[in-house]
Protein backbone atom coordinates (compact mmCIF):
# COMPACT_ATOMS: atom_id res chain seq x y z
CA UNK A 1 104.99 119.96 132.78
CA UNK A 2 102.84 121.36 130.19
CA UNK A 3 105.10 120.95 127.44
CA UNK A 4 106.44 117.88 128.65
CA UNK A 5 102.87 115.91 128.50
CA UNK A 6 102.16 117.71 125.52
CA UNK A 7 105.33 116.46 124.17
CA UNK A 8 104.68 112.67 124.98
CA UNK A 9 101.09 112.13 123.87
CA UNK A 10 102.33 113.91 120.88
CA UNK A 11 105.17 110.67 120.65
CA UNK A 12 102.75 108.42 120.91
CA UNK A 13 101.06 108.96 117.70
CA UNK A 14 103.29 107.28 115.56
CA UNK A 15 102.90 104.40 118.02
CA UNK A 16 98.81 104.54 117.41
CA UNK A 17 99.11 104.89 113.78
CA UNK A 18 101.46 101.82 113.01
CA UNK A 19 99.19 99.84 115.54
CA UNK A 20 95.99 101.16 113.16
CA UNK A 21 97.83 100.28 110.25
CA UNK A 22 98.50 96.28 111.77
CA UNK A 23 94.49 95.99 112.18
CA UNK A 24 94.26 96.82 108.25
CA UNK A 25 93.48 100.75 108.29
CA UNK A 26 95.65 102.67 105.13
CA UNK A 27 96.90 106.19 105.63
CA UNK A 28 93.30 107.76 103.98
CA UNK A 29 91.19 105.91 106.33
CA UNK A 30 93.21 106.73 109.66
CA UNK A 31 93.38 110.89 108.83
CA UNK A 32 89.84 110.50 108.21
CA UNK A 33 88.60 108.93 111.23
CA UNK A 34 91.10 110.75 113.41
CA UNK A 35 89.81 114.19 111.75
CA UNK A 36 86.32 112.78 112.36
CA UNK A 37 86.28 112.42 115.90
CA UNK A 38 88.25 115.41 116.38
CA UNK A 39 86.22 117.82 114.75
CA UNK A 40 82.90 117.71 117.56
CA UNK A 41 85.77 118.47 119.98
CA UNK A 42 86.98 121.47 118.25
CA UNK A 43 83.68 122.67 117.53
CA UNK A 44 82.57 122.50 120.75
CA UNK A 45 85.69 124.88 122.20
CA UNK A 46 85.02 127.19 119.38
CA UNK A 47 81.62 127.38 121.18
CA UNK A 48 82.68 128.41 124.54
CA UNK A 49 85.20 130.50 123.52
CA UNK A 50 82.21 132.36 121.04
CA UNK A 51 79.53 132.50 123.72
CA UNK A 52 82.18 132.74 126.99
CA UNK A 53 84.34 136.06 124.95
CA UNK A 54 84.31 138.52 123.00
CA UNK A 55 85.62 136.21 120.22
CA UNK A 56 84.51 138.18 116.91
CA UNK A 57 86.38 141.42 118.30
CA UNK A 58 89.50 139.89 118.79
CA UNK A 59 88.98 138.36 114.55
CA UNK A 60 88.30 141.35 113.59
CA UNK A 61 91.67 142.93 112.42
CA UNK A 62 92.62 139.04 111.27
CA UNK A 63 92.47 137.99 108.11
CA UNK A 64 90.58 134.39 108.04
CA UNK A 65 91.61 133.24 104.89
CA UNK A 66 94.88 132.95 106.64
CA UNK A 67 94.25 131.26 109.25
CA UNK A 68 92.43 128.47 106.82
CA UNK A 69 95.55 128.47 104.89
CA UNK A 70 97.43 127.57 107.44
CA UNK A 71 95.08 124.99 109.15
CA UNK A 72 95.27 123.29 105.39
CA UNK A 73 99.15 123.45 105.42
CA UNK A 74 100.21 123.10 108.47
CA UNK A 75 97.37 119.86 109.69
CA UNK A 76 95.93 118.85 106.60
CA UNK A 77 98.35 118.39 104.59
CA UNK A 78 101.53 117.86 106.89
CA UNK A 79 99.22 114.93 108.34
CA UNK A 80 98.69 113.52 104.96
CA UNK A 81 102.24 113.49 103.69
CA UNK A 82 102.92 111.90 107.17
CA UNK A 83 100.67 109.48 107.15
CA UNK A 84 101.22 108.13 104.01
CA UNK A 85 105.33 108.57 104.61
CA UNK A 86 104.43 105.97 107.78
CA UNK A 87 103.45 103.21 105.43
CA UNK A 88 106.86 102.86 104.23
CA UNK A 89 109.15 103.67 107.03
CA UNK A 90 109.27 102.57 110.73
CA UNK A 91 107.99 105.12 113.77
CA UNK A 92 111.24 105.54 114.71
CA UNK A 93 112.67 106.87 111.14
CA UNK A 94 109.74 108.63 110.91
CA UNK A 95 109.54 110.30 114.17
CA UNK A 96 113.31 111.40 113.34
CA UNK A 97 112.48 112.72 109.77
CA UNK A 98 109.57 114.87 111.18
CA UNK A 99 111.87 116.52 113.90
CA UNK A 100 113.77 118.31 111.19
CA UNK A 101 111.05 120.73 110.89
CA UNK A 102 113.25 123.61 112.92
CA UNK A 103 116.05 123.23 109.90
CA UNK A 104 112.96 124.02 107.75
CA UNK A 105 111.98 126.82 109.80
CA UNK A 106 115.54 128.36 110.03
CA UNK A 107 115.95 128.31 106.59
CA UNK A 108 112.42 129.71 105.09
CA UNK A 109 112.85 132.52 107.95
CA UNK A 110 116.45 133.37 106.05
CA UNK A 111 114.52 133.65 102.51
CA UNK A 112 111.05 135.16 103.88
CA UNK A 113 112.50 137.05 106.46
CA UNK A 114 115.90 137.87 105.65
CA UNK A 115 117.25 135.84 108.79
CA UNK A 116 120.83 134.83 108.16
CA UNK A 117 122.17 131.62 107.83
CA UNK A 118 124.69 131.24 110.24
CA UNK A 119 127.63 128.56 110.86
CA UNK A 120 125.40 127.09 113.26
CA UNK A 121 123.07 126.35 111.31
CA UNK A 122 125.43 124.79 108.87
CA UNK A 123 126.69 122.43 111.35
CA UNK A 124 123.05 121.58 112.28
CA UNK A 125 122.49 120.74 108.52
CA UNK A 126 125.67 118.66 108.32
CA UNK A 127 124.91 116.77 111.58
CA UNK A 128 121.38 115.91 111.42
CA UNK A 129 121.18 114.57 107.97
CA UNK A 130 124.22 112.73 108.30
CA UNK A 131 122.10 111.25 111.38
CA UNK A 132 118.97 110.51 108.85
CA UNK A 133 121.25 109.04 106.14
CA UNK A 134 122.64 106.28 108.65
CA UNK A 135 119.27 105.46 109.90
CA UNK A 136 117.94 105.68 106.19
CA UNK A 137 120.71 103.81 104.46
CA UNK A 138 120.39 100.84 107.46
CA UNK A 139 116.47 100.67 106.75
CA UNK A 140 116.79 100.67 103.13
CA UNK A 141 118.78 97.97 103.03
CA UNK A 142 115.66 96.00 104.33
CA UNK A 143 113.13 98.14 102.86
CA UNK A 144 113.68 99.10 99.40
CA UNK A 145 110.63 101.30 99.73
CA UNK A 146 112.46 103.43 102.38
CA UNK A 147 113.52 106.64 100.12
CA UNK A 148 109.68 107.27 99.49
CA UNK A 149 108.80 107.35 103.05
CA UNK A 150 111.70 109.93 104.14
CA UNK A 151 110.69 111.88 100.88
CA UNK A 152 107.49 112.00 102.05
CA UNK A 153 107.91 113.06 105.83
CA UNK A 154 110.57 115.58 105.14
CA UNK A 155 107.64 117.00 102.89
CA UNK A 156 105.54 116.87 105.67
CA UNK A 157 108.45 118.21 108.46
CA UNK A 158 108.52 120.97 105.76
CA UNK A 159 105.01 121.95 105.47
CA UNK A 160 104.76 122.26 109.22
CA UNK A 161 107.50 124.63 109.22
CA UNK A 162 105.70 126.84 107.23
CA UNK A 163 102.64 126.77 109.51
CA UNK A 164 104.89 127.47 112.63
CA UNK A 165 106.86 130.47 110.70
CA UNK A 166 103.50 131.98 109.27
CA UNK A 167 101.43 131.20 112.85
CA UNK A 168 103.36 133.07 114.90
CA UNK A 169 102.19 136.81 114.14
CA UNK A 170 98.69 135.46 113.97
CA UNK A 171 98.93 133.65 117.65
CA UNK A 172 100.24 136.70 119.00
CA UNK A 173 96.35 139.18 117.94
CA UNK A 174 93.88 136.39 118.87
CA UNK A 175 95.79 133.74 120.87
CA UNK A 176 97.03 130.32 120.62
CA UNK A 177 93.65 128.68 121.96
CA UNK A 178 91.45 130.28 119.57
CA UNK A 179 94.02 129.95 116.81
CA UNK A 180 94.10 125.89 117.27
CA UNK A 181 90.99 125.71 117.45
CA UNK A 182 90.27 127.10 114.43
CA UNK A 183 93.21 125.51 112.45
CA UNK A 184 92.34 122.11 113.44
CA UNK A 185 88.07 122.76 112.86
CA UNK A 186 89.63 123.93 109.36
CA UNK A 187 91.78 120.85 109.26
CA UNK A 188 89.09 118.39 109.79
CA UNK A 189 86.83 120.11 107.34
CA UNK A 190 88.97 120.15 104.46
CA UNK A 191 90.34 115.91 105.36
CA UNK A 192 86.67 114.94 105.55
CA UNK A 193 85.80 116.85 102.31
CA UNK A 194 88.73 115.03 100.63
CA UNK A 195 87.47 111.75 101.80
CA UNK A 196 84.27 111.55 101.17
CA UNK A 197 85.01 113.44 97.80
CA UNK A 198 87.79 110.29 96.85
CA UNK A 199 86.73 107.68 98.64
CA UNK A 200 83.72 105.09 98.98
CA UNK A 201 82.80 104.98 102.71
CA UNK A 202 80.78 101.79 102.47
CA UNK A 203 83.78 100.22 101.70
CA UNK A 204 85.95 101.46 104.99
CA UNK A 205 85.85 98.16 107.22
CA UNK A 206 87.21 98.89 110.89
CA UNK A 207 87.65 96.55 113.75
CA UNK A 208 87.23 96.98 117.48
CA UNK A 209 90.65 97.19 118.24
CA UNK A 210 91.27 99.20 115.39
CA UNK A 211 88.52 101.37 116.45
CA UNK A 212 90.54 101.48 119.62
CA UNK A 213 94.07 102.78 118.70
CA UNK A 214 92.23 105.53 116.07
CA UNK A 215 90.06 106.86 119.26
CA UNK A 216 93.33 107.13 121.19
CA UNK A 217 95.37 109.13 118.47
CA UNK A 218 91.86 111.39 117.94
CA UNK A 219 91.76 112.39 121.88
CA UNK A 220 95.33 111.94 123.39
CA UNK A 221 97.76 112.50 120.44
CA UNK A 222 96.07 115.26 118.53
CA UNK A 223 93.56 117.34 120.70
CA UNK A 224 94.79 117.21 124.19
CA UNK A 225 98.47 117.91 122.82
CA UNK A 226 97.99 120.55 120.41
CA UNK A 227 95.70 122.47 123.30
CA UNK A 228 98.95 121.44 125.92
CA UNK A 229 101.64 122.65 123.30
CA UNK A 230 99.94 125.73 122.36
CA UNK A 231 99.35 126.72 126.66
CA UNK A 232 103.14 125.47 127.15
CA UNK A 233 104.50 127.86 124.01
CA UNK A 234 102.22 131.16 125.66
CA UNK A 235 103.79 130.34 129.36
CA UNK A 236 107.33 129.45 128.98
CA UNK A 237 107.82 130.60 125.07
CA UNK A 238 108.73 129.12 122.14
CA UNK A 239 112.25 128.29 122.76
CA UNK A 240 111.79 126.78 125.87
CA UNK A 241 109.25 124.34 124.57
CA UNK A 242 111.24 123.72 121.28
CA UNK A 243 114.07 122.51 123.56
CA UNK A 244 111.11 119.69 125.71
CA UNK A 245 110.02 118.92 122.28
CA UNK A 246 113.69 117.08 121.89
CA UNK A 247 112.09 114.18 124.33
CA UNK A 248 109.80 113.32 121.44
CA UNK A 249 111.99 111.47 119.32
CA UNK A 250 113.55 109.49 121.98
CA UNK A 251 110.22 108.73 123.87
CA UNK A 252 108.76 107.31 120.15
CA UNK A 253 111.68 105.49 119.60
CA UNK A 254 111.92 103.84 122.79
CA UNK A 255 108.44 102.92 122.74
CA UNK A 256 108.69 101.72 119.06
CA UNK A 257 111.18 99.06 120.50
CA UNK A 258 109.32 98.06 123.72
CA UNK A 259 106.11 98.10 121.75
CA UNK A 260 106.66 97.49 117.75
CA UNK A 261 109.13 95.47 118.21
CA UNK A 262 111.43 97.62 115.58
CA UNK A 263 114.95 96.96 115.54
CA UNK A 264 117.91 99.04 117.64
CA UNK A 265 121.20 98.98 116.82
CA UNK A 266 124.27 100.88 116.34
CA UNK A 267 122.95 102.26 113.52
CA UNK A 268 120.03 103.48 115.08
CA UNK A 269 121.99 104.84 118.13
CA UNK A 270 124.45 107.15 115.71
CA UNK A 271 121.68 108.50 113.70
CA UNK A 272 119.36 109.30 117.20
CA UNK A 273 122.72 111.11 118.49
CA UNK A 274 123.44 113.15 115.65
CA UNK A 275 119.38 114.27 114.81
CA UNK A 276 119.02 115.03 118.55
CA UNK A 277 122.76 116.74 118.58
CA UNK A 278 121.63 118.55 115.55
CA UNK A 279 118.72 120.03 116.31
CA UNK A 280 120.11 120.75 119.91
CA UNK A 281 122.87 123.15 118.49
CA UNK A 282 120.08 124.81 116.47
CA UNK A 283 117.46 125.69 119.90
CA UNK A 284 119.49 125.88 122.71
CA UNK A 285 121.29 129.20 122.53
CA UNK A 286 124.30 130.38 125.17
């Protein structure tokens, strides 16, 4: 149930950030304003978990630089290129392009770790871009700026890969709660810097509503998930919430439709069935 929840609210942020984007936010201003809000949060469960445990013990034999490298990596930047891949492309390309980030992982495992590359993992290859390339070649032909947004998500699917492959050994000494938490505080930090270092705030002009959807993608879509995710991953293990996190696509898709109004063809049905056929050979194991 865990991963399940944590698996929708996590859909639905592709949903809040096109809404965002239809009130007049850009890509800068919604990372910014989501960070914002997020970082009290954060903060405030780095408290208890300093004054309710013996926190600084348990950092002690961790090395804190990495854990800021990977906060930059895997939310900073990931979010960025994401972000800025969703003004070109619609939620339901995008939500596609993202869930390659397993390929990713597979394959920087096999040249940092020495993890071979199987057949399998050919076949996953073959299938799953061949599922992106219909969906891609159907919305180009409507959106000639199309190529840039998939460039830029698969950047940001493969930036998260190296935060999940790099993460792990780190979850395991001080735990996944702690670990978020710090990540995302890091996160937060480093998107405000950016914006306030590159960007005039006086000139950032938000509406109610778009006040709205950015205070919904803040709370539901990036702190409660990444707190449900990380709980879900520690009880029923990686592979088991790997294989709940193949709802995503299809609950951001169908929601796209009902919602955005995007289109849904036959086109869009192939590429959904190869991506999610794809990536299923690749976590499901016999």
């Amino acid at each position: 149930m865990l991963a399940f929840l944590g698996t929708f609210l996590f859909a639905l942020k592709s949903i809040f950030i096109k809404l965002a984007y239809a009130e007049g936010l850009n890509s800068d201003t919604v990372l910014m304003l989501r960070m914002a809000i997020s970082l009290p949060i954060y903060l405030g469960i780095l408290g208890y978990l300093f004054y309710r445990k013996n926190t600084f013990k348990a950092l002690a034999g961790v090395n804190f630089l990495s854990i800021v490298g990977l906060g930059f990596i895997g939310y900073f930047l990931a979010s960025l290129l994401d972000l800025k891949g969703l003004e070109y492309i619609s939620a339901s390309l995008e939500r596609l392009t993202l869930f390659t980030y397993p390929i990713f992982t597979a394959i920087l495992g096999a040249l940092f770790f020495a993890t071979p590359i199987t057949k399998r993992i050919i076949v996953v290859l073959l299938a799953t871009y061949l599922g992106l390339w219909i969906m891609f070649d159907q919305e180009n032909s409507i959106n000639g700026n199309t190529q840039v947004g998939v460039s830029l998500v698969l950047l940001s699917a493969l930036s998260y890969a190296f935060y999940v492959l790099f993460s792990q050994k780190i979850i395991s000494k001080i735990g996944s709660v702690l670990f978020t938490a710090i990540a995302m505080s890091v996160s937060s930090v480093f998107v405000l810097f950016f914006y306030f270092l590159l960007f005039d705030i006086s000139q950032v002009s938000v509406s109610d509503s778009a006040w709205m959807w950015v205070l919904l993608l803040a709370i539901f879509s990036t702190v409660i998930p990444s707190f449900l995710i990380s709980e879900a991953i520690r009880r029923i293990s990686p592979l088991q919430t790997s294989i709940m996190g193949m709802l995503g696509p299809v609950i951001t898709i169908i929601l796209a439709i009902l919602l955005l109004s995007e289109p849904f063809g036959i086109h869009q049905l192939v590429g959904i069935g190869l991506v999610v056929m794809g990536v299923g050979i690749l976590v499901f194991k016999r």
